[in-house]
Protein backbone atom coordinates (compact mmCIF):
# COMPACT_ATOMS: atom_id res chain seq x y z
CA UNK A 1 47.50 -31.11 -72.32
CA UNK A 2 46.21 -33.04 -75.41
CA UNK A 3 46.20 -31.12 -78.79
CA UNK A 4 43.81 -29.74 -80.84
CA UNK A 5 44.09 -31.99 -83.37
CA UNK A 6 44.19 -34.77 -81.14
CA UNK A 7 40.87 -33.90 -78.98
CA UNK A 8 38.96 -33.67 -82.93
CA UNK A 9 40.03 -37.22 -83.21
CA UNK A 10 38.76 -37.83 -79.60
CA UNK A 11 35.59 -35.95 -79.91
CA UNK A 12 35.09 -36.30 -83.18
CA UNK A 13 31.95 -38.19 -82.89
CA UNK A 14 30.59 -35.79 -81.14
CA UNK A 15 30.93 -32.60 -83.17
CA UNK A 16 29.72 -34.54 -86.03
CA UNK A 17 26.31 -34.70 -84.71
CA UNK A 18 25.80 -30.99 -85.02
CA UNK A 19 22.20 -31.34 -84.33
CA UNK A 20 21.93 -33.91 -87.22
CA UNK A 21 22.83 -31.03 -90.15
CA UNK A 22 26.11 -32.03 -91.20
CA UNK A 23 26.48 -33.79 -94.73
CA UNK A 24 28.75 -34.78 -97.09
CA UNK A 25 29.98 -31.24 -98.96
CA UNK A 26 29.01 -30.47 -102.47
CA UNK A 27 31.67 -30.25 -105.13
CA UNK A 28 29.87 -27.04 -106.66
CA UNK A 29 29.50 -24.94 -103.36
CA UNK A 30 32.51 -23.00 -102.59
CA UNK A 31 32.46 -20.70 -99.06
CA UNK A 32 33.93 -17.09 -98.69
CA UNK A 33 37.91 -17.62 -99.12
CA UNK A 34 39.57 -16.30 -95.14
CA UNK A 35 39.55 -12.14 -95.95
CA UNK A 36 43.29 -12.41 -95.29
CA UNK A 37 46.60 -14.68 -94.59
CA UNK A 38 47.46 -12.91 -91.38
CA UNK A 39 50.68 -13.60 -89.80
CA UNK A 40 50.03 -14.78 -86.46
CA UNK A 41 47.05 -13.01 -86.19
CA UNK A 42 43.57 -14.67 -84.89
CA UNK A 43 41.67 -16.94 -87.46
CA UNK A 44 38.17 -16.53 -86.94
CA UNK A 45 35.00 -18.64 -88.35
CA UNK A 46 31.82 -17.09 -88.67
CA UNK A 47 28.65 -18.30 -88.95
CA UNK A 48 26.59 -15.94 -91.50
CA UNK A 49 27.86 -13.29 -93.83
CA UNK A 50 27.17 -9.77 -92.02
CA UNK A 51 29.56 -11.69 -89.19
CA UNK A 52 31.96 -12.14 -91.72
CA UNK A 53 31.45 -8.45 -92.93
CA UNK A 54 31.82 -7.33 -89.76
CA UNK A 55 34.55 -9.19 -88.83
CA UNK A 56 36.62 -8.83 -91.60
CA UNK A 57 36.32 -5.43 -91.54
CA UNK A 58 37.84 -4.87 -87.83
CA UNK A 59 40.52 -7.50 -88.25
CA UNK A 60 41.45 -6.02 -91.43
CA UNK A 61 45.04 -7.81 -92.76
CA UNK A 62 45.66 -8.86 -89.18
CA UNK A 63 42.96 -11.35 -88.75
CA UNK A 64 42.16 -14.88 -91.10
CA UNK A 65 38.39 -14.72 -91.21
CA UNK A 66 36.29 -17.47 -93.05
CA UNK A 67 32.86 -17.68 -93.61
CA UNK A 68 31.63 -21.04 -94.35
CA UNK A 69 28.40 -20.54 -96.10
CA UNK A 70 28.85 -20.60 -99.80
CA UNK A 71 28.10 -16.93 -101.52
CA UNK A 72 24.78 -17.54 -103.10
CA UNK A 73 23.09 -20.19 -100.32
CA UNK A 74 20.80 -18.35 -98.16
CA UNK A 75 22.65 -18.08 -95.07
CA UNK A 76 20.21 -19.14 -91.97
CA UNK A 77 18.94 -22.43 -93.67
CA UNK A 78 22.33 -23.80 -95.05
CA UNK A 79 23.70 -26.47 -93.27
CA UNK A 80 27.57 -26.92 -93.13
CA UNK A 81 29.35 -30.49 -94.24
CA UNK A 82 31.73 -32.43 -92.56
CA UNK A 83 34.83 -30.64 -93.74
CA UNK A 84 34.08 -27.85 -91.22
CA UNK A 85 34.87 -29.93 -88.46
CA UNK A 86 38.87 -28.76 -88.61
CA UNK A 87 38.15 -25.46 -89.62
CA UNK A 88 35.83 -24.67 -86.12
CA UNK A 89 38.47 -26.72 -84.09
CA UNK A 90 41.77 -24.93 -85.21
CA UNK A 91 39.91 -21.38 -84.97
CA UNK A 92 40.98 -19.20 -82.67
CA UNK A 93 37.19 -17.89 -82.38
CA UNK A 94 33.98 -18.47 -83.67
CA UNK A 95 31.45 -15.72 -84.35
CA UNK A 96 27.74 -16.76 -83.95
CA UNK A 97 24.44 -15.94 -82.82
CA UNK A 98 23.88 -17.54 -79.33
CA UNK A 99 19.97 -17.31 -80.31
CA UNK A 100 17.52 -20.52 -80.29
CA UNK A 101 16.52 -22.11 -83.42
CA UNK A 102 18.25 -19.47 -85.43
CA UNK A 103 21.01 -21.09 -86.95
CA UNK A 104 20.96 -24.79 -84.97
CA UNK A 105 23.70 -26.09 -86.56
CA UNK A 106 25.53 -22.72 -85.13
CA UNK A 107 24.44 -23.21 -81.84
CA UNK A 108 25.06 -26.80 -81.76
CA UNK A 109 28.75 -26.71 -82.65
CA UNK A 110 28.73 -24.08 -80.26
CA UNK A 111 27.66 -26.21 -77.79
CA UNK A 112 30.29 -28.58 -78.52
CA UNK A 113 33.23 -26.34 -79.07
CA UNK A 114 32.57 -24.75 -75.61
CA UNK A 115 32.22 -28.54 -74.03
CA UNK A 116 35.57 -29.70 -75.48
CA UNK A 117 37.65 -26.71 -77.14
CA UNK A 118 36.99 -24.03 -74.12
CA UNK A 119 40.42 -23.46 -73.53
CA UNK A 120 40.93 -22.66 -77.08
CA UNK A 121 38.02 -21.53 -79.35
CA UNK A 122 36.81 -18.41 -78.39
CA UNK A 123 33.02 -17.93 -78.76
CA UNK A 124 31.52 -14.97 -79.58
CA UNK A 125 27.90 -13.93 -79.19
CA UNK A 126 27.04 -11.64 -81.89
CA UNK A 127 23.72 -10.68 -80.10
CA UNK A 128 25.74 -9.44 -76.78
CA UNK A 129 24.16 -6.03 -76.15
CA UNK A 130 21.58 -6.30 -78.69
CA UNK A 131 17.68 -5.62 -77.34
CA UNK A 132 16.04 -8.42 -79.24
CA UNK A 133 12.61 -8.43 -80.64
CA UNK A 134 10.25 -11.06 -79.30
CA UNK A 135 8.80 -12.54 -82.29
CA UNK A 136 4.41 -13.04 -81.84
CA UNK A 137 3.00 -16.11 -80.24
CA UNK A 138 2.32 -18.05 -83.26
CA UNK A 139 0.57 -17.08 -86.18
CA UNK A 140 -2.93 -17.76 -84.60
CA UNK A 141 -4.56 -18.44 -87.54
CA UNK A 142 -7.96 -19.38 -86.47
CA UNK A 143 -9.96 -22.61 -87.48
CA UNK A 144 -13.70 -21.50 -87.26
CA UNK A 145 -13.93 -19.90 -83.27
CA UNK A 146 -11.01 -21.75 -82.13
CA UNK A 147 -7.47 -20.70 -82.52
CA UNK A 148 -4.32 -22.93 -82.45
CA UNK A 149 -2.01 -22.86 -79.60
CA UNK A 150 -0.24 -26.20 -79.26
CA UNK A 151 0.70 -29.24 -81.19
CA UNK A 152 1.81 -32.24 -79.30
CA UNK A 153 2.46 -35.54 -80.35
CA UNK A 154 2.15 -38.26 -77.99
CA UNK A 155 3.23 -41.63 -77.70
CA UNK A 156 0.27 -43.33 -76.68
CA UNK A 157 2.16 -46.24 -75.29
CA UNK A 158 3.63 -44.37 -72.57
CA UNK A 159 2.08 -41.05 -72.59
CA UNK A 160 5.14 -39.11 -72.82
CA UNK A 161 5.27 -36.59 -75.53
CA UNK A 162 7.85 -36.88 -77.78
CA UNK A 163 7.38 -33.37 -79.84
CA UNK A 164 5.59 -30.31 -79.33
CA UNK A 165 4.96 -27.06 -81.15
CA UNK A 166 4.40 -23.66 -80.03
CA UNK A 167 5.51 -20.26 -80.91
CA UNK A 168 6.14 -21.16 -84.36
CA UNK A 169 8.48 -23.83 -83.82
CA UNK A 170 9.09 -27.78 -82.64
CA UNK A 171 10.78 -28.90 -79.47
CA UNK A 172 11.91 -32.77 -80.14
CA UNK A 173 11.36 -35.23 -82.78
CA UNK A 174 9.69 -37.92 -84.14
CA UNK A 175 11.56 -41.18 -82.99
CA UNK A 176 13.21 -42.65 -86.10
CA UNK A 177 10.91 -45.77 -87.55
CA UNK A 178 12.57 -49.12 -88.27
CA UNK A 179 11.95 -50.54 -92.37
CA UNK A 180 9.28 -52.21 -92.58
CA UNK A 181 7.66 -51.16 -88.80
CA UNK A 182 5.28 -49.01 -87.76
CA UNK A 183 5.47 -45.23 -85.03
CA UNK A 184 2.14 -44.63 -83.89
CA UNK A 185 1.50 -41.08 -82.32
CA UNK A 186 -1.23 -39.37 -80.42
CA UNK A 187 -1.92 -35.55 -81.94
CA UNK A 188 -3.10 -33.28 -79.62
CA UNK A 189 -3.77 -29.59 -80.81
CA UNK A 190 -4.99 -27.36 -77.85
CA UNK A 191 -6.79 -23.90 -78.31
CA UNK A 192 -6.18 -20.70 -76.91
CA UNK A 193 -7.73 -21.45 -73.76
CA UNK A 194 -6.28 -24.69 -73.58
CA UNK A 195 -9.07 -26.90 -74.61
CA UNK A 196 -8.19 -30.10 -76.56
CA UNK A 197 -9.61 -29.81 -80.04
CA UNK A 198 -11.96 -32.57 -80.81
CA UNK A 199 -11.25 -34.07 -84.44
CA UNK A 200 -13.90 -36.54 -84.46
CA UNK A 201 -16.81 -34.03 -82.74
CA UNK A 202 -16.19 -31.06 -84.80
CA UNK A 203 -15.93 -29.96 -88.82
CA UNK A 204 -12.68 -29.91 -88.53
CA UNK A 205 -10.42 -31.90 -90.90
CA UNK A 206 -6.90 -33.59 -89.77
CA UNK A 207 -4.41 -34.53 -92.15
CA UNK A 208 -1.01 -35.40 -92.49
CA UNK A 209 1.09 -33.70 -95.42
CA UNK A 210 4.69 -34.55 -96.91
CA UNK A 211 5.86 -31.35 -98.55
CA UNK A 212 7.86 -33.48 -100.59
CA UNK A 213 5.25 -35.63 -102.41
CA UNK A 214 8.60 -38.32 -103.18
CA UNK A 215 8.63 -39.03 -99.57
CA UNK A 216 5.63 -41.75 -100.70
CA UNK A 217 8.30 -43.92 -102.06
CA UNK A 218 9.27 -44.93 -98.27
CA UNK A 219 6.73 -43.97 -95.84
CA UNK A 220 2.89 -44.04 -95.68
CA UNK A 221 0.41 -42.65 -93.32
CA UNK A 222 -2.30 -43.79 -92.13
CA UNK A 223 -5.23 -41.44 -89.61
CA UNK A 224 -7.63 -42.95 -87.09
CA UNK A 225 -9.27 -40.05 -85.32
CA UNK A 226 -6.31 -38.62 -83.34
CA UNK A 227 -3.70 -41.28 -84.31
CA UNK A 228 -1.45 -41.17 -87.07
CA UNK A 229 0.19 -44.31 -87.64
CA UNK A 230 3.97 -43.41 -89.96
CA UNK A 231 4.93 -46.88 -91.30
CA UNK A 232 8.37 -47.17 -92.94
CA UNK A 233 8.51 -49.23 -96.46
CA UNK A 234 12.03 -48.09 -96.68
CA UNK A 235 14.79 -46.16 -96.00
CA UNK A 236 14.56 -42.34 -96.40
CA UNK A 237 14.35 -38.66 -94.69
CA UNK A 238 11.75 -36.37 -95.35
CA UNK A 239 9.63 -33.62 -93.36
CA UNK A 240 5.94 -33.86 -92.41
CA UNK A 241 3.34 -30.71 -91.74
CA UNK A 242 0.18 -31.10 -89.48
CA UNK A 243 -2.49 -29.43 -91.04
CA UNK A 244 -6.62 -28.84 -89.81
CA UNK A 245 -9.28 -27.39 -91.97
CA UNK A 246 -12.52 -26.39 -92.13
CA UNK A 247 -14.73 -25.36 -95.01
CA UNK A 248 -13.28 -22.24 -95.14
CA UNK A 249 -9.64 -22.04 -93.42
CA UNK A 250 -6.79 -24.01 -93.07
CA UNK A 251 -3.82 -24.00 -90.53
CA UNK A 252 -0.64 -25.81 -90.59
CA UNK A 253 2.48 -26.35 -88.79
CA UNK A 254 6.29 -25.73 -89.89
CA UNK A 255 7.41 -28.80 -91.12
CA UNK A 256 8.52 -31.50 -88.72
CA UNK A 257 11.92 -34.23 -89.85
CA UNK A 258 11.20 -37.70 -90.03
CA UNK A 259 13.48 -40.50 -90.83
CA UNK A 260 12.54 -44.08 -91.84
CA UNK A 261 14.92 -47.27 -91.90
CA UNK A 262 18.61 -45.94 -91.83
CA UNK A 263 17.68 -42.81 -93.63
CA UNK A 264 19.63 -44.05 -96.58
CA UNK A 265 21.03 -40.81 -98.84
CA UNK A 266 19.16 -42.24 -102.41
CA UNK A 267 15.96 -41.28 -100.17
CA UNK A 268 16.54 -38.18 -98.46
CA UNK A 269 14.08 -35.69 -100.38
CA UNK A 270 15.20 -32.19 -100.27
CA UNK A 271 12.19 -31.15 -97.90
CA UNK A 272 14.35 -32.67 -94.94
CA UNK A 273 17.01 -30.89 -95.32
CA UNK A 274 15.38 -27.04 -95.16
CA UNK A 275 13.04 -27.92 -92.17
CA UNK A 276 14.28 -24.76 -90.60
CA UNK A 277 12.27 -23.12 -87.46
CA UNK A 278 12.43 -19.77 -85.88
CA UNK A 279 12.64 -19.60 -81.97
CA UNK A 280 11.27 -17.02 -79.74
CA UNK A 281 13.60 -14.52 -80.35
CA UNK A 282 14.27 -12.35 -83.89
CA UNK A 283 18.44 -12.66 -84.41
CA UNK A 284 18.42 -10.70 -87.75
CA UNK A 285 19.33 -7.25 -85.85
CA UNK A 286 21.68 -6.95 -88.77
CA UNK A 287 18.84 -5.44 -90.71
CA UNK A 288 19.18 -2.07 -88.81
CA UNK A 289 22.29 -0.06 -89.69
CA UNK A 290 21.90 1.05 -86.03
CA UNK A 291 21.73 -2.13 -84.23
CA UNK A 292 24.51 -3.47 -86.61
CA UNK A 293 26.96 -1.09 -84.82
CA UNK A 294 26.09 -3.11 -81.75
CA UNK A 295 27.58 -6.13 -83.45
CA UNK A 296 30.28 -4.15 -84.90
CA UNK A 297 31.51 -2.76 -80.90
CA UNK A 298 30.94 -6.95 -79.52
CA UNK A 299 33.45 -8.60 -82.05
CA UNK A 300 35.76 -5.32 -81.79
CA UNK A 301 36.13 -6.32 -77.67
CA UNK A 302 35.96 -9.73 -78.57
CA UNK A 303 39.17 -9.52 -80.70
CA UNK A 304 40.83 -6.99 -78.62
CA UNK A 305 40.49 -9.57 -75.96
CA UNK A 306 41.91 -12.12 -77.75
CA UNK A 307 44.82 -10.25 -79.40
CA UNK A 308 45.51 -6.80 -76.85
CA UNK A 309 48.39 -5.59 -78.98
CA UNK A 310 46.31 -4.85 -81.89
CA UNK A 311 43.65 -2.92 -79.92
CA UNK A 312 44.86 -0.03 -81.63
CA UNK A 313 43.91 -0.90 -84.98
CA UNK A 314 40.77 -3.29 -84.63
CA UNK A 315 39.16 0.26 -82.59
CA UNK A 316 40.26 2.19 -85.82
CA UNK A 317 38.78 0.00 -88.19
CA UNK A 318 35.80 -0.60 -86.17
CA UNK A 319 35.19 3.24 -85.67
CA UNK A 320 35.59 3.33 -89.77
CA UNK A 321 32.84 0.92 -90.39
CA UNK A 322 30.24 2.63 -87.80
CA UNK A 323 30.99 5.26 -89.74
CA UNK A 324 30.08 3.96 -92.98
CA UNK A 325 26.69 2.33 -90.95
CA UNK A 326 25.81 5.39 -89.36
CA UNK A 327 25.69 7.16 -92.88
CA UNK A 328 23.58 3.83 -93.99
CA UNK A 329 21.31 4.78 -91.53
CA UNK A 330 21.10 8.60 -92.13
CA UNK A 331 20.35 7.98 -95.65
CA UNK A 332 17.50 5.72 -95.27
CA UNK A 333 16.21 8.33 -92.33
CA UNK A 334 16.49 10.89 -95.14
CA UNK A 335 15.26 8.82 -97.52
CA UNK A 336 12.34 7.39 -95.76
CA UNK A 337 10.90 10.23 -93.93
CA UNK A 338 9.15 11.21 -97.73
CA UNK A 339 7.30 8.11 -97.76
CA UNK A 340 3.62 8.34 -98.53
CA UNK A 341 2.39 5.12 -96.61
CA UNK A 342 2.95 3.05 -93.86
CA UNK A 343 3.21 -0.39 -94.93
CA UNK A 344 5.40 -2.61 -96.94
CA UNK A 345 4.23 -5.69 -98.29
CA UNK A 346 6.49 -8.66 -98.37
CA UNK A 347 6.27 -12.14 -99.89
CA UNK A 348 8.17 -13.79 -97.97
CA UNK A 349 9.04 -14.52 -94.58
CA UNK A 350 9.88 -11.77 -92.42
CA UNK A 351 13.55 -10.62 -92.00
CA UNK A 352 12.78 -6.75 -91.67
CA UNK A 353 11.37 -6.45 -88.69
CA UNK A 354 14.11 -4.51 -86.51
CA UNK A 355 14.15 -2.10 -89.87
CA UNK A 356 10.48 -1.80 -89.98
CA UNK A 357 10.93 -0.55 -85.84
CA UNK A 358 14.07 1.65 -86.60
CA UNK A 359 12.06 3.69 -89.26
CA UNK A 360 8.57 3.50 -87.81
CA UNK A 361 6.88 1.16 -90.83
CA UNK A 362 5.15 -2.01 -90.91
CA UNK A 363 5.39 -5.26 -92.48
CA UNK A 364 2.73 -7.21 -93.64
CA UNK A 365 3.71 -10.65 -95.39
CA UNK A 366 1.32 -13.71 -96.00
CA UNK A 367 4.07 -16.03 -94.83
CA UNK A 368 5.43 -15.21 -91.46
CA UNK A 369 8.58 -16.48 -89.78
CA UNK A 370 9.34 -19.51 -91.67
CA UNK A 371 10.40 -19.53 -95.38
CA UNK A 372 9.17 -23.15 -95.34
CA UNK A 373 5.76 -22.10 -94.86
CA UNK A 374 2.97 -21.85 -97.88
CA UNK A 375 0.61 -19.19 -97.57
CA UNK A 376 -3.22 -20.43 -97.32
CA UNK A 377 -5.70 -18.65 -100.15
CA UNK A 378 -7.15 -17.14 -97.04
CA UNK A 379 -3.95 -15.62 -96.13
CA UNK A 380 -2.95 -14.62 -100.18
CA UNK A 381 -6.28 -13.32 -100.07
CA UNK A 382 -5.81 -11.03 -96.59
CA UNK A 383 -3.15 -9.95 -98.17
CA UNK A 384 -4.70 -8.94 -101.83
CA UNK A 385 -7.32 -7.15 -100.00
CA UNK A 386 -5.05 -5.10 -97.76
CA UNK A 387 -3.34 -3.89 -100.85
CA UNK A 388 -6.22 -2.81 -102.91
CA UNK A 389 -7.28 -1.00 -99.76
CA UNK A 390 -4.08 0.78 -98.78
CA UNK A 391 -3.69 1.28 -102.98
CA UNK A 392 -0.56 -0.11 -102.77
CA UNK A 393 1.53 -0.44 -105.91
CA UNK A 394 4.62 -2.21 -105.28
CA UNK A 395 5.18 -5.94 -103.57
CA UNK A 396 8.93 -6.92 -102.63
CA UNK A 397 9.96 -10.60 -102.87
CA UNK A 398 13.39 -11.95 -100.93
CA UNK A 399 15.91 -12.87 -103.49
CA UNK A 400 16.68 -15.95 -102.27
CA UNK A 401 12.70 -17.21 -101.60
CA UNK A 402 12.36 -16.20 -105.51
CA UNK A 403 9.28 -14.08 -106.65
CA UNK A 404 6.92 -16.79 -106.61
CA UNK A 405 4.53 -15.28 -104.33
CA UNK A 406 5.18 -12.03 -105.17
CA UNK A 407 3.89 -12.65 -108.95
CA UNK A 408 0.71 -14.43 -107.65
CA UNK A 409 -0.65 -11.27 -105.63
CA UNK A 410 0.49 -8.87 -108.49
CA UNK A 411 -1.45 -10.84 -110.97
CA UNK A 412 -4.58 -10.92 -108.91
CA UNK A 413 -4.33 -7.13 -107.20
CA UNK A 414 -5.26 -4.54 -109.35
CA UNK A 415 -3.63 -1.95 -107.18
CA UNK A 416 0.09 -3.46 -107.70
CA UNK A 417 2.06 -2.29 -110.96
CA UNK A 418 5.61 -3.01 -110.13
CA UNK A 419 7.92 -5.81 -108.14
CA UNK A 420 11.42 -5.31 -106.41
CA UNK A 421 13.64 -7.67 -104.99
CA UNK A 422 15.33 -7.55 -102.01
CA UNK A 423 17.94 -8.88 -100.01
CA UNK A 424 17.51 -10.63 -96.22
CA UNK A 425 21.31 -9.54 -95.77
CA UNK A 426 22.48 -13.01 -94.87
CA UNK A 427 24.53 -13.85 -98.02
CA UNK A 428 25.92 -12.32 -101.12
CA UNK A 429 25.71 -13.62 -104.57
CA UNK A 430 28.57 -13.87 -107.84
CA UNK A 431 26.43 -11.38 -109.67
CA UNK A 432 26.31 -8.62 -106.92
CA UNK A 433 29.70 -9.27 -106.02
CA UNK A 434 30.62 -8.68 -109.67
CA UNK A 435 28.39 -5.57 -109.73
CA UNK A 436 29.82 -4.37 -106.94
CA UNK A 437 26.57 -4.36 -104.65
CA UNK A 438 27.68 -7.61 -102.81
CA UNK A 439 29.16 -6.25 -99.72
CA UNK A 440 26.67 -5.63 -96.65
CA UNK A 441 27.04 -1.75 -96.45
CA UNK A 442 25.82 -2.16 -100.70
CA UNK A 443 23.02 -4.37 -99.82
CA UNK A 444 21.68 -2.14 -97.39
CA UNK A 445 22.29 0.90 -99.60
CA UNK A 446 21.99 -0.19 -103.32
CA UNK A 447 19.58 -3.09 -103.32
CA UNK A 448 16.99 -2.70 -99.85
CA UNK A 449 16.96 1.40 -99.51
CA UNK A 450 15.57 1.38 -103.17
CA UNK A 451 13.11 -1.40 -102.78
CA UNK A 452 12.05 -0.21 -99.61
CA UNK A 453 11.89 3.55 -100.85
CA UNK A 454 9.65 2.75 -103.73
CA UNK A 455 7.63 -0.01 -101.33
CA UNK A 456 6.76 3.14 -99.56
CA UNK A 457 6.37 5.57 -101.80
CA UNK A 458 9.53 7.81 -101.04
CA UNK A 459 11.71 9.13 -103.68
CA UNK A 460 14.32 5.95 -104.83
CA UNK A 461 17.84 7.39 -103.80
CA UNK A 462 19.00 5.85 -106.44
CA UNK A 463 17.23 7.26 -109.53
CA UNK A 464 18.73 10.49 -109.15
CA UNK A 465 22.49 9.13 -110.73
């Protein structure tokens, strides 16, 4: 049977691919060290930091756990570089979330690990056991009476469509455009009923936008009706949104990547490189201190499984963390059960939802799944007016979106007097860590509970030491 090492150099060229996110490593980004040297114990990889919390908590000094994601990059939208290759290949197992869309550069090296390294990588589905939410059809936002259902872009050569969007996220890609040539695609947006809308018999306005406005440098665009003709001057990557209008609304899609000539690196604008879509299903269950014990019991088995002599200890130090999640979870039901309203506004995209169901709340945020998308005036507006009726006073803002949004609706509502940050629990950052709030159990605790608390108008647990 070949070796590990020498089925990397065999399959290399396929484990690169990684659903196109690998990339040369920065010198400046450094990932969570392994939690311990164990001596012939498992080594594990992770794929986001509550994994790594998790897992280093069961395996204790027995297990080598690494997570790759360097503290301070927020964790679902960072994409790994080559030197990972080795590290996923000589694991033992690899902890993920077997989830579309989610993390794809997760579930594409999944995908490859379990084609070629079966027999000796371990996968382990974080989500095993865990009732997941089904995020909402869309966003719907409405243009006039109609209401967007479907994007699909057609080549109008052969008819076949080469992309399509719907429940807030692509399947495919735009084919990859030749310097100096021209891709010419067919857009066809359907309504709810499934009725083609009509961009030459109707007030509504088609464009084309490049979140990145350097992406001009090497592509242009040009719109006849329905057609959008993408002509590369030279080489480059970028993202593109489709966007319709009317006179008083506007709806867009997440952005789409699109590569022109070779995609040479002095070209590749930042935009391409964070064009990150949510699938149907919500994988941040992590959220929940009661959920998270879920995930806690599935890489427990997992490693007893993989290493039966320790079963012993990985069930102790399991049983100690769901005891420190279960108290997580009794002091936010304590803690939350004073609350004076009903609603938490958030601006950013939404990563609380399996919190907001635990503890009976709801989340309101002008910018929906994707952290790439940029909330309309109409929807900053919704949102302004649902505060000043509700009398709101607080608005959180996700540390690693930055407070953006959050300081454009507490300028213009009058209701809002105070901003919190909070934390989507997928990484950790130097300061917390040095503060000693950067674990996951402090997050939840020290940093959300707070936030969340005052959000809501409950007493901040906090405030009393």
């Amino acid at each position: 049977m070949n070796s590990r090492r020498s089925l990397l150099v065999g399959c290399g060229g396929a484990l690169t691919g990684l659903a196109g996110c690998l990339q040369s490593p920065s010198p400046s980004a450094s990932s969570s060290p392994p939690q311990s040297q164990s001596d012939g114990g498992p080594t594990v990889v992770t794929s986001l930091f509550p994994l790594y919390e998790f897992t280093s908590a069961i395996g204790g000094d027995r297990v080598s756990v690494e997570n790759p994601v360097p503290v301070g990059a927020y964790g679902h939208e960072w994409e790994p570089p080559a030197s990972l290759l080795p590290t996923l290949v000589e694991a033992d197992a690899f902890v993920y979330f077997a989830v579309e869309r989610f993390q794809p550069w997760a579930e594409a090296a999944a995908e490859q690990l379990q084609s070629a390294y079966a027999d000796s990588v371990t996968l382990i589905d974080a989500l095993e056991g865990i009732p997941l939410r089904r995020y909402a059809t869309a966003k719907n936002r409405t243009v006039e009476a109609l209401t967007v259902e479907t994007v699909a872009l057609v080549d109008p050569g052969t008819e076949n469509t080469v992309a399509d969007f719907h429940f807030d996220h692509w399947h495919g890609e735009i084919p990859d455009i030749p310097a100096g040539e021209t891709v010419t695609l067919r857009v066809v947006v359907t309504d709810h009923s499934g009725d083609v809308i009509s961009f030459t018999h109707s007030n509504v306005e088609f464009a084309v936008v490049f979140p990145d406005p350097s992406a001009a440098a090497f592509v242009s665009t040009s719109i006849d009706r329905d057609l959008v003709r993408f002509t590369a001057t030279e080489a480059g990557e970028t993202s593109v949104i489709f966007s319709l209008e009317t006179a008083d609304d506007r709806w867009q899609t997440p952005p789409i990547g699109i590569t022109a000539g070779d995609g040479g690196a002095e070209n590749r604008s930042d935009s391409s490189e964070s064009t990150h879509t949510h699938g149907e299903f919500d994988a941040k269950f992590f959220a929940d201190p009661v959920l998270a014990q879920q995930g806690v019991k599935t890489i427990r088995d997992a490693l007893i499984d993989l290493d039966p002599a320790w079963e012993h200890q990985y069930r102790e130090n399991a049983d100690a963390y769901i005891d420190e999640l279960a108290s997580v979870h009794e002091l936010y039901e304590e803690t939350l059960q004073t609350r004076t309203r009903e609603t938490v506004i958030v601006a950013g995209h939404d990563s609380f939802g399996y919190l907001a169901d635990r503890y009976g709340f709801e989340i309101h945020t002008p910018v929906g799944l994707s952290a790439d998308h940029e909330p309309t005036p109409a929807e900053i507006a919704e949102t302004i007016e649902l505060i000043e009726a509700e009398a709101i006073d607080c608005v959180l803002w996700d540390y690693f979106e930055g407070d953006r949004i959050a300081s454009v609706i507490a300028a213009e509502a009058d209701t809002v007097e105070e901003r919190r940050m909070i934390s989507p629990l997928e990484s950790t950052t130097e300061e917390w860590n040095t503060d000693g709030r950067g674990s996951l159990l402090s997050q939840m605790a020290e940093i959300n509970l707070p936030a969340f608390a005052t959000a809501l108008g409950a007493a901040d647990p906090t405030a009393e030491h």
